[in-house]
N, C-alpha and C. Protein backbone atom coordinates (compact mmCIF):
# COMPACT_ATOMS: atom_id res chain seq x y z
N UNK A 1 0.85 -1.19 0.00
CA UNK A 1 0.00 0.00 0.00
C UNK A 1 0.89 1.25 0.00
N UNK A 2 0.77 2.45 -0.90
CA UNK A 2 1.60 3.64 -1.14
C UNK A 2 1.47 4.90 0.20
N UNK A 3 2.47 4.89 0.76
CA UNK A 3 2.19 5.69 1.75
C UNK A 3 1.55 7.49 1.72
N UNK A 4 1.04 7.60 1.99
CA UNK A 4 0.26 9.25 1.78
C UNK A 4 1.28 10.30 1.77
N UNK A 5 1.40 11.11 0.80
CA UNK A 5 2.32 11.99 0.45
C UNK A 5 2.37 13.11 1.39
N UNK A 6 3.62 13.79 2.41
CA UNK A 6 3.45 14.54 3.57
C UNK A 6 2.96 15.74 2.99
N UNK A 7 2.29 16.72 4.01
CA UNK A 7 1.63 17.63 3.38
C UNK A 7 2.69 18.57 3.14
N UNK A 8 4.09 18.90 3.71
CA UNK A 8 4.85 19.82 2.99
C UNK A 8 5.66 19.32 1.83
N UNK A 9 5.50 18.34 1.14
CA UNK A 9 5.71 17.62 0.39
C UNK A 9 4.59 18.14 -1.40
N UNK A 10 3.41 17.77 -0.09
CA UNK A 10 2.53 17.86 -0.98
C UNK A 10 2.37 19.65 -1.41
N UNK A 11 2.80 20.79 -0.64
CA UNK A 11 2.85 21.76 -0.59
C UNK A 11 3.73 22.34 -2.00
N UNK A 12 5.05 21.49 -1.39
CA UNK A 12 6.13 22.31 -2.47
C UNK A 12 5.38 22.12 -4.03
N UNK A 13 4.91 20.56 -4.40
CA UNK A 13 4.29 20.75 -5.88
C UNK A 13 3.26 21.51 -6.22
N UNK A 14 2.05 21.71 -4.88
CA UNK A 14 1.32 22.54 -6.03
C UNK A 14 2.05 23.98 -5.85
N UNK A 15 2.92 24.46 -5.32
CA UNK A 15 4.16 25.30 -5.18
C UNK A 15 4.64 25.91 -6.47
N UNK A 16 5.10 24.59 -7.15
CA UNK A 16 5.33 24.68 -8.52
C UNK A 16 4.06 24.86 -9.57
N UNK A 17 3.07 24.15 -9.28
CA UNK A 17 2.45 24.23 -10.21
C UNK A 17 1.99 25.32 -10.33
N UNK A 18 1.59 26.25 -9.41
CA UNK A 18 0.87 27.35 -9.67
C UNK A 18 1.72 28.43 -10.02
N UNK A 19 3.01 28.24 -9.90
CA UNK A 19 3.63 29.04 -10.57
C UNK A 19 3.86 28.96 -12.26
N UNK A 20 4.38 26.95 -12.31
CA UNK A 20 4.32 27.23 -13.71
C UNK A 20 2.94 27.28 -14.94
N UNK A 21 1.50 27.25 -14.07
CA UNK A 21 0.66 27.70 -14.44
C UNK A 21 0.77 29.21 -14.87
N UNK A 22 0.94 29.70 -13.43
CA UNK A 22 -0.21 31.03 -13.23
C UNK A 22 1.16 32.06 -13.27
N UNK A 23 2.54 31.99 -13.21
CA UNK A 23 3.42 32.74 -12.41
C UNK A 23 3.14 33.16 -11.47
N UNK A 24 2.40 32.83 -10.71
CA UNK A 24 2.10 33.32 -9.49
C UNK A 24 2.67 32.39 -8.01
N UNK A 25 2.91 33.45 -7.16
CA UNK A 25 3.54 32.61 -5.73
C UNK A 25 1.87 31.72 -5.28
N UNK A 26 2.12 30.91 -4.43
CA UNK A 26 1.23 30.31 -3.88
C UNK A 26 0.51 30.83 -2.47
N UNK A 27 -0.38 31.30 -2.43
CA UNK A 27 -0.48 31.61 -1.03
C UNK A 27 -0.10 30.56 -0.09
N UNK A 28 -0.15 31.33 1.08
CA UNK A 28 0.39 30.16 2.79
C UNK A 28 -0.97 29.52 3.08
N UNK A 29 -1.49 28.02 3.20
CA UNK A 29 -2.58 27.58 3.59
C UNK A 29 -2.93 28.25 4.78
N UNK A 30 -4.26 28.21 5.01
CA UNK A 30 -5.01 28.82 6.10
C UNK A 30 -4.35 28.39 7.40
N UNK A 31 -5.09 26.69 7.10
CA UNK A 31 -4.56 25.93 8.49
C UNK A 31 -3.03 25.08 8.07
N UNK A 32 -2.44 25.79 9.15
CA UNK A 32 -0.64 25.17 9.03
C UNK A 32 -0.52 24.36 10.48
N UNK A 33 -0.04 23.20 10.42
CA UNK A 33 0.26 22.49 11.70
C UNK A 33 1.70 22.90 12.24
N UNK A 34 2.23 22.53 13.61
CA UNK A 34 2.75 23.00 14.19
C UNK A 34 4.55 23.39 13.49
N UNK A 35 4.86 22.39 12.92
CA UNK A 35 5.80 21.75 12.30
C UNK A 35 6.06 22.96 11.11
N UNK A 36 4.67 23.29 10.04
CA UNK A 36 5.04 24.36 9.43
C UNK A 36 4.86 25.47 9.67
N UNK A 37 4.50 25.78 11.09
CA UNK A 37 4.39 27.27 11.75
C UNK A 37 6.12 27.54 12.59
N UNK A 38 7.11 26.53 12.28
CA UNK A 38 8.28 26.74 13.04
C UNK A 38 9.17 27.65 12.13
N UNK A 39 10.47 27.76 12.29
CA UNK A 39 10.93 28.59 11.56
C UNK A 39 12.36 27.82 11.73
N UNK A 40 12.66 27.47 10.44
CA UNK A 40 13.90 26.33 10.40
C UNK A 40 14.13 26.55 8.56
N UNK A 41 15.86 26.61 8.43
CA UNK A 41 16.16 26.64 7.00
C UNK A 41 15.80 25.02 6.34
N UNK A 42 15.16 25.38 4.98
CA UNK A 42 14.21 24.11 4.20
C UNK A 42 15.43 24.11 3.11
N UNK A 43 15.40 22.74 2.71
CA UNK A 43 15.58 22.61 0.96
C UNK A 43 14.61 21.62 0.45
N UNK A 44 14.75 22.32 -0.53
CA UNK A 44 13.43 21.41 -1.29
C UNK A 44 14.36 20.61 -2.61
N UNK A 45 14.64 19.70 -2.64
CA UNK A 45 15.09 18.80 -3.97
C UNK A 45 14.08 17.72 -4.76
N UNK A 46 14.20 17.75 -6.10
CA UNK A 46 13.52 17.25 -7.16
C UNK A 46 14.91 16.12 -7.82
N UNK A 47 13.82 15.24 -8.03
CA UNK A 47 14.28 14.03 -8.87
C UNK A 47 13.50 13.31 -9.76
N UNK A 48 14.26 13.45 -10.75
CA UNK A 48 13.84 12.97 -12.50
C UNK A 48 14.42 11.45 -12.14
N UNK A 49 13.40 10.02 -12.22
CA UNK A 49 14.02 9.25 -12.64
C UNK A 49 15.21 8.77 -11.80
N UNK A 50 14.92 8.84 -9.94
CA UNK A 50 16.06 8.65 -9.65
C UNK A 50 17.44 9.79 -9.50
N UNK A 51 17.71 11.00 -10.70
CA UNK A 51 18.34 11.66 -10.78
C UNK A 51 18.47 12.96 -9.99
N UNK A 52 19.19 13.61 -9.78
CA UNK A 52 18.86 15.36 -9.17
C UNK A 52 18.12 15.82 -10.55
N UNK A 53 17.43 17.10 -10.15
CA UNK A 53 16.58 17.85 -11.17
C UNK A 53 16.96 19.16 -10.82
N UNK A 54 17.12 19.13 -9.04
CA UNK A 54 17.34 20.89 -8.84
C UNK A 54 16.91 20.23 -7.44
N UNK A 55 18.07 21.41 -6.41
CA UNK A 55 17.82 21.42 -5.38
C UNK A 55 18.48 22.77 -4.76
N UNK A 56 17.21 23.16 -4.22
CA UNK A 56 18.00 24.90 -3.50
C UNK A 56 17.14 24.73 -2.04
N UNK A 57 17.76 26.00 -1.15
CA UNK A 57 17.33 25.73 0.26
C UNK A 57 17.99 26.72 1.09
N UNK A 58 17.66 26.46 2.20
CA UNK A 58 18.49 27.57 3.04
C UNK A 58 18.45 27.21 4.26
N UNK A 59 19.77 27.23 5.00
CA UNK A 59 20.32 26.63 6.26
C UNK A 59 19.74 27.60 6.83
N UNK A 60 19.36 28.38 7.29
CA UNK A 60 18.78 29.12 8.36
C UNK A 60 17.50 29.71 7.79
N UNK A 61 16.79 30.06 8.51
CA UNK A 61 15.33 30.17 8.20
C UNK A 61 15.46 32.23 7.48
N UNK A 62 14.96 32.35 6.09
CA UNK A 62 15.18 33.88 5.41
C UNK A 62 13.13 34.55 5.35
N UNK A 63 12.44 33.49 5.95
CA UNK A 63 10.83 33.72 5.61
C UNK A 63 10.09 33.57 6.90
N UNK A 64 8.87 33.94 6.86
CA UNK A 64 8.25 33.73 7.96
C UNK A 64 7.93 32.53 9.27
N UNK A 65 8.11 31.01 7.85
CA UNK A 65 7.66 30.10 8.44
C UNK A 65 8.21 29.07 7.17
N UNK A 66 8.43 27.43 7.75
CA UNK A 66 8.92 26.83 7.14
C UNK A 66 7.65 26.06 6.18
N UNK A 67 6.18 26.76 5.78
CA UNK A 67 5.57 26.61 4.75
C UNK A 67 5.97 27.46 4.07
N UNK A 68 6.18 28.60 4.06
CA UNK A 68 6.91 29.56 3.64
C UNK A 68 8.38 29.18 2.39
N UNK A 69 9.13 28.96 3.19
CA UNK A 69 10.07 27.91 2.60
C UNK A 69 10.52 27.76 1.79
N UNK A 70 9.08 26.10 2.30
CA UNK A 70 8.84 25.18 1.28
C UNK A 70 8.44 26.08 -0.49
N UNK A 71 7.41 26.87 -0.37
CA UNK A 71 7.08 27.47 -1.08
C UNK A 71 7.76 27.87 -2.36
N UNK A 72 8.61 28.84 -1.24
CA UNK A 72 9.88 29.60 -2.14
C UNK A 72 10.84 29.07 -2.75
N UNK A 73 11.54 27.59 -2.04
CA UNK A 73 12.87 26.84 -2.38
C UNK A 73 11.85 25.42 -3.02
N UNK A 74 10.63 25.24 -3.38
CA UNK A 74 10.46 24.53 -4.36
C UNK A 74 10.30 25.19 -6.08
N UNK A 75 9.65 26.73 -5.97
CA UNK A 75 9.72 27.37 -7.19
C UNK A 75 10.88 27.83 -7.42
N UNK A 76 12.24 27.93 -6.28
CA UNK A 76 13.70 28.21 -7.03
C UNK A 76 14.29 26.92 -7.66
N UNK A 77 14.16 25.79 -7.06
CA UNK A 77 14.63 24.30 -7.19
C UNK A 77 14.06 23.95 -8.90
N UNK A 78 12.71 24.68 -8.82
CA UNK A 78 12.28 24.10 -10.09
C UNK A 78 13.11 24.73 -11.74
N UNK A 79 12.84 26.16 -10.58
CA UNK A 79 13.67 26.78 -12.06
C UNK A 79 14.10 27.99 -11.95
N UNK A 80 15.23 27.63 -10.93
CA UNK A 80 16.19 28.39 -10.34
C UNK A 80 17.86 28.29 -10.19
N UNK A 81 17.75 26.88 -10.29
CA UNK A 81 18.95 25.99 -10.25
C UNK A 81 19.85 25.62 -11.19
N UNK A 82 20.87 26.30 -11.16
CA UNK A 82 21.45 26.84 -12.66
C UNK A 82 21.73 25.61 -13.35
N UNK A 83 21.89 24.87 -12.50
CA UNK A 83 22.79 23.46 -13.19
C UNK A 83 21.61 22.68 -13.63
N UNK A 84 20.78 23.17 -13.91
CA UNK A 84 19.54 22.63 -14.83
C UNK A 84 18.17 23.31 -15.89
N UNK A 85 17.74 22.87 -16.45
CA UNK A 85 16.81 23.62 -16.99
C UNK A 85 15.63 23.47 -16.33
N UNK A 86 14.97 25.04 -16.68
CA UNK A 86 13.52 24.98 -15.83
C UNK A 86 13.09 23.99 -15.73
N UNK A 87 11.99 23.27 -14.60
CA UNK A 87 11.01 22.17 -14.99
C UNK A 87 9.71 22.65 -15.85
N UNK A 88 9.08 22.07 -16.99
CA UNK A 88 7.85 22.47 -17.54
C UNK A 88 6.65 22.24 -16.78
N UNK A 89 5.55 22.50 -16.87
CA UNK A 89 4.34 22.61 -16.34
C UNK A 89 3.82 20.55 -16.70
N UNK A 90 4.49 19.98 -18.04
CA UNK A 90 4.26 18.77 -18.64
C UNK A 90 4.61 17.81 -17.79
N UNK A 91 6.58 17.58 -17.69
CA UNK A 91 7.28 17.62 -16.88
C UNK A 91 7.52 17.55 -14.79
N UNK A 92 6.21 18.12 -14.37
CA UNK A 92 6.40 17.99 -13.38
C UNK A 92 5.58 16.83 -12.88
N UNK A 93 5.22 15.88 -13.47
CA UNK A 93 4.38 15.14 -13.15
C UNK A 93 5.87 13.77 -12.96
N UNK A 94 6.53 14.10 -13.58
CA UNK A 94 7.67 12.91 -13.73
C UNK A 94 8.46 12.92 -12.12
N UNK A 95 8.42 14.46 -11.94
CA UNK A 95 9.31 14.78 -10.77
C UNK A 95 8.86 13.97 -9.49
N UNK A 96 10.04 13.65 -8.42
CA UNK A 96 9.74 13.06 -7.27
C UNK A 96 9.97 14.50 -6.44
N UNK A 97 9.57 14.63 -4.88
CA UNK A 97 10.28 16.10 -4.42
C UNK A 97 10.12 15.56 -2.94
N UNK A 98 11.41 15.66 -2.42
CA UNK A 98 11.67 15.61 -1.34
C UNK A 98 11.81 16.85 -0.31
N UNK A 99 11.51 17.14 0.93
CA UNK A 99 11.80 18.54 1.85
C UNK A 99 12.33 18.09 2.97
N UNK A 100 13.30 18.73 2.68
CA UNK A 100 14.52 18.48 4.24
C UNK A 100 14.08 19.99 5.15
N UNK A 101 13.83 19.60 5.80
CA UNK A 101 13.53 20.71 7.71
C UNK A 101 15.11 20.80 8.68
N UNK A 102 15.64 21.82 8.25
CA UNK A 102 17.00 21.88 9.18
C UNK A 102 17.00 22.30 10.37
N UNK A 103 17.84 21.20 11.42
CA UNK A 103 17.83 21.70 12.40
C UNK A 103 18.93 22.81 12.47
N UNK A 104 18.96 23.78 13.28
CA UNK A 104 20.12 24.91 13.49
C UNK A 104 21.77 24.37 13.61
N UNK A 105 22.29 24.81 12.66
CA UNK A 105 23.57 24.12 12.48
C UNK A 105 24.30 24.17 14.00
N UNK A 106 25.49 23.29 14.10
CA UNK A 106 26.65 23.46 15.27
C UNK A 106 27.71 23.50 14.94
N UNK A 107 28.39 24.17 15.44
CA UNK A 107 29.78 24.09 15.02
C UNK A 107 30.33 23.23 15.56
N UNK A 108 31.69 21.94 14.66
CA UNK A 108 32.44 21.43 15.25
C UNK A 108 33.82 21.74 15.05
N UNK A 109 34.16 20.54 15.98
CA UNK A 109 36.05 20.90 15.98
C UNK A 109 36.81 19.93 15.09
N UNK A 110 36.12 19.28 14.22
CA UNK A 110 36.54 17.77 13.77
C UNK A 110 35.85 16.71 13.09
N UNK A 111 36.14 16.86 11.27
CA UNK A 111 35.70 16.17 10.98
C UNK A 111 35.05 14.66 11.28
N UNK A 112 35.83 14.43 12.49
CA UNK A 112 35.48 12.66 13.13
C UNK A 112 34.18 13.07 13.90
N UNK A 113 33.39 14.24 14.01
CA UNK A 113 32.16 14.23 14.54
C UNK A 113 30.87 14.56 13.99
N UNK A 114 31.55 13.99 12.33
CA UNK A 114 30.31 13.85 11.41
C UNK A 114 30.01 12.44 10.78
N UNK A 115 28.48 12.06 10.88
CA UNK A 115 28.47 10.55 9.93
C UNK A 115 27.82 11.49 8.92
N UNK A 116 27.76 10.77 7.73
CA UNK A 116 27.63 11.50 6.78
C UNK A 116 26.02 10.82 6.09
N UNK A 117 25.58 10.52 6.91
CA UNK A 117 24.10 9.64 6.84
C UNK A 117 23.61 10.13 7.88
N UNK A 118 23.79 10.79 8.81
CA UNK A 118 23.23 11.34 10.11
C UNK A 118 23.29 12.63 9.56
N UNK A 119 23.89 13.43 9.61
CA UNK A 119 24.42 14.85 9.78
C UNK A 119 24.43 15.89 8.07
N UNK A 120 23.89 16.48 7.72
CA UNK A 120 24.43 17.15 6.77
C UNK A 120 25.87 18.21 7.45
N UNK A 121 26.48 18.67 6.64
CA UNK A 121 27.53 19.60 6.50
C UNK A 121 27.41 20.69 5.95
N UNK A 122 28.29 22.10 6.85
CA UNK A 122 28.46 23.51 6.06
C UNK A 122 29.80 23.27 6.14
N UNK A 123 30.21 23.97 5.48
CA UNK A 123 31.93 24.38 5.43
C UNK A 123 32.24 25.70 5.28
N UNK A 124 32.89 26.39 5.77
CA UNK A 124 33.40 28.05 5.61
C UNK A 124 34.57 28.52 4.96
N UNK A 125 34.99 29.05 4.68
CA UNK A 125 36.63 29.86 4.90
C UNK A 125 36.29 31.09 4.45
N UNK A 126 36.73 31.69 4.54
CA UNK A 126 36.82 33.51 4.25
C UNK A 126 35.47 34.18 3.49
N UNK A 127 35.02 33.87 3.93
CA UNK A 127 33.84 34.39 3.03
C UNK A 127 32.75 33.29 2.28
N UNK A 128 33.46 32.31 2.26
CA UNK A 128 32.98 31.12 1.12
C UNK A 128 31.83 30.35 2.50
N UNK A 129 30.95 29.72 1.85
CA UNK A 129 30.06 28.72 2.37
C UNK A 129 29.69 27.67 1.62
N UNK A 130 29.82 26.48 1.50
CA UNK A 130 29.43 25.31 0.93
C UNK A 130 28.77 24.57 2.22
N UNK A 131 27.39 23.48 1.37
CA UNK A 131 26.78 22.76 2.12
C UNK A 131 26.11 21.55 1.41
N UNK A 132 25.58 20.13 2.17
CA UNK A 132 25.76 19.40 1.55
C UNK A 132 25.09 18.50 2.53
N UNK A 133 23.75 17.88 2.32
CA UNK A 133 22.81 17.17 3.09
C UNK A 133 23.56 16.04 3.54
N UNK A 134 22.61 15.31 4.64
CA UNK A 134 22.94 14.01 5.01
C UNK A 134 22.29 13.14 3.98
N UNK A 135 22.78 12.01 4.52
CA UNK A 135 22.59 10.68 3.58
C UNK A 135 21.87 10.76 1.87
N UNK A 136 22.77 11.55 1.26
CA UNK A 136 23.07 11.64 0.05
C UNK A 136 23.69 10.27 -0.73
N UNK A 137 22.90 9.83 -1.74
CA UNK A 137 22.85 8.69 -2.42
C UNK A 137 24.61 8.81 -3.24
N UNK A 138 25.47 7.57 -2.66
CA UNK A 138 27.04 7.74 -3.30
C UNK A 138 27.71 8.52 -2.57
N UNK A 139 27.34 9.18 -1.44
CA UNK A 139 28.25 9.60 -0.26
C UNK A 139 28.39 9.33 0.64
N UNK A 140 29.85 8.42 1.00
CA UNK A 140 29.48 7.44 1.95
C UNK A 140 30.17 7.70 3.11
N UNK A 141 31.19 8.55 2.95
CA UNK A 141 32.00 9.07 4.37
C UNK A 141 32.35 10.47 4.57
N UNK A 142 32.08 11.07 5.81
CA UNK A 142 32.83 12.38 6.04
C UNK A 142 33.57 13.10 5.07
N UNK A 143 34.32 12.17 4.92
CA UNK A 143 35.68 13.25 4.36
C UNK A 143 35.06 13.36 2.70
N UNK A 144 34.11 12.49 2.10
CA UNK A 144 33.75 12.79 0.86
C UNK A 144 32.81 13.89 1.05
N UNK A 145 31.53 14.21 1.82
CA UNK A 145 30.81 14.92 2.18
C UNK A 145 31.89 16.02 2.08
N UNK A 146 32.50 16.31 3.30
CA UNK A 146 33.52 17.81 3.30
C UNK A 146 34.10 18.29 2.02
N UNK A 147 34.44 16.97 0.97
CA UNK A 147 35.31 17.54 -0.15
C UNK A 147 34.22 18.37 -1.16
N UNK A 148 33.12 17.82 -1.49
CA UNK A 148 32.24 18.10 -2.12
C UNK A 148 31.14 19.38 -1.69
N UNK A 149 31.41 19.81 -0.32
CA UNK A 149 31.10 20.50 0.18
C UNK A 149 31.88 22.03 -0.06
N UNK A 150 33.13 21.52 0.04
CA UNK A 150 34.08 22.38 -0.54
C UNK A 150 34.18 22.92 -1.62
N UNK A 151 34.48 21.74 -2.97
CA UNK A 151 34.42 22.16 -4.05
C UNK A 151 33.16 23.23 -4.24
N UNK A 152 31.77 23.06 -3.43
CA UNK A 152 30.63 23.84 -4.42
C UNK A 152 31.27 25.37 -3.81
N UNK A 153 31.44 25.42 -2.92
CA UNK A 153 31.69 26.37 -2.43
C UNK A 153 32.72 27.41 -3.07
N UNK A 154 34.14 26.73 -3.73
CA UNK A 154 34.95 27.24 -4.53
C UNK A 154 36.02 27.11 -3.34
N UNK A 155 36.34 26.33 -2.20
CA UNK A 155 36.97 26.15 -1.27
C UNK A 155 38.48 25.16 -1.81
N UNK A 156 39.17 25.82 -1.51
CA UNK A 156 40.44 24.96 -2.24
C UNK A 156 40.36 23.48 -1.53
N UNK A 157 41.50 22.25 -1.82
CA UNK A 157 41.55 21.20 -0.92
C UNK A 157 42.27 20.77 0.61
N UNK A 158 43.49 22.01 0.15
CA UNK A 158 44.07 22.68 1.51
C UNK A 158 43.80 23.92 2.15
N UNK A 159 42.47 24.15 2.08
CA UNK A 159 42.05 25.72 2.82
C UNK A 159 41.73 24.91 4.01
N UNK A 160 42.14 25.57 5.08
CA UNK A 160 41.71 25.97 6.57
C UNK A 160 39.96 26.21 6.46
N UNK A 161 38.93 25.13 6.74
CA UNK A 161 37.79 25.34 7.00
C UNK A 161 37.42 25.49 8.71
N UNK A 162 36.29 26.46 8.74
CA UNK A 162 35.15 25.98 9.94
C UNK A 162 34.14 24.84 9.66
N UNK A 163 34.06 23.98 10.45
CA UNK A 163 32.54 22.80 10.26
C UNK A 163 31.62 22.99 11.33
N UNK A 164 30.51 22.82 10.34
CA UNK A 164 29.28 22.53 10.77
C UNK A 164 28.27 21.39 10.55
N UNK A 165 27.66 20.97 11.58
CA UNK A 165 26.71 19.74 11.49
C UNK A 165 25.61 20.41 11.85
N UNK A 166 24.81 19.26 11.06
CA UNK A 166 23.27 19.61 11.19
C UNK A 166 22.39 18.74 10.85
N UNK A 167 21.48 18.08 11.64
CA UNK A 167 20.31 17.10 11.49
C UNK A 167 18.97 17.87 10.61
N UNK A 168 18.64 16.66 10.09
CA UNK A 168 16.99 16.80 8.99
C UNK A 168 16.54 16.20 9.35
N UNK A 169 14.95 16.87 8.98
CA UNK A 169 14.25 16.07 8.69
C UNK A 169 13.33 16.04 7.29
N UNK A 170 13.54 14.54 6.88
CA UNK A 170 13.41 14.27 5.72
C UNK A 170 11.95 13.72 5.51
N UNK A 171 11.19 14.34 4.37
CA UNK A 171 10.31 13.83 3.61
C UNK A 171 10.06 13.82 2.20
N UNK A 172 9.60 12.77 1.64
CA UNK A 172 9.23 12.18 0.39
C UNK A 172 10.18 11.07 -0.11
């Protein structure tokens, strides 16, 4: 039996759709349960087929509320995300969409106090920020998480980083 699609789940698509209908933002549902009345940085990611499609988000909360968000980082994900082309209005029916709920990052002292299936990652140096969810499909240890975290960021392989961990929660 197919399990019932979560409602911020179910949020981010018609998210999209009414944008790539109408261009228009979606209003905030009337009634929001507790969960999307909090205020926590969301990403919203899409998958074609198994594949990434687009995924944008934000480690700390930039909106009122994490329906809010959802909202915003499913119509950037769709066709916002440079490393892909818009999704079509045809097209979104193919898409899968997952919403990660971040908890408030921590700083650590040491890569050895990240699993990389538990914990997403930030990384810093001078200005730069890269980040990079937990249990990401083909990332299987710390130190791959950090590298890749790095690279998006434009972080060399011998720069002096700050780390950060941070728990999700995951749906779809």
């Amino acid at each position: 039996m197919e399990q019932p699609v979560h409602q911020l789940v179910q949020l981010a698509r018609e998210a999209i759709r009414e944008y790539l209908e109408k261009r228009e933002i979606l209003r905030l549902p009337d009634k929001l349960n507790q969960e999307s009345r909090e205020r926590h940085g969301v990403f919203v990611c899409l998958k074609e087929k198994g594949k990434l499609r687009g995924c944008i988000g934000t480690y700390e909360p930039v909106t009122s509320c994490v329906a809010e968000e959802v909202i915003q980082n499913a119509i950037c994900a769709a066709i916002r995300d440079p490393r892909f082309m818009p999704v079509t209005l045809s097209g979104l029916k193919e898409i899968d969409i997952s919403v990660d709920i971040l908890n408030p990052p921590e700083p650590i002292n040491s890569i050895h106090e990240l699993d990389s299936k538990r914990y997403g990652v930030i990384v810093k140096s001078r200005g730069r920020c890269g980040l990079l969810l937990p249990d990401i499909e083909g990332v299987d240890t710390a130190e791959e998480q950090v590298e890749i975290a790095k690279e998006k960021a434009g972080i060399g392989p011998n720069e002096p980083v700050e780390l950060f961990r941070f728990e999700v929660r995951r749906y779809g």
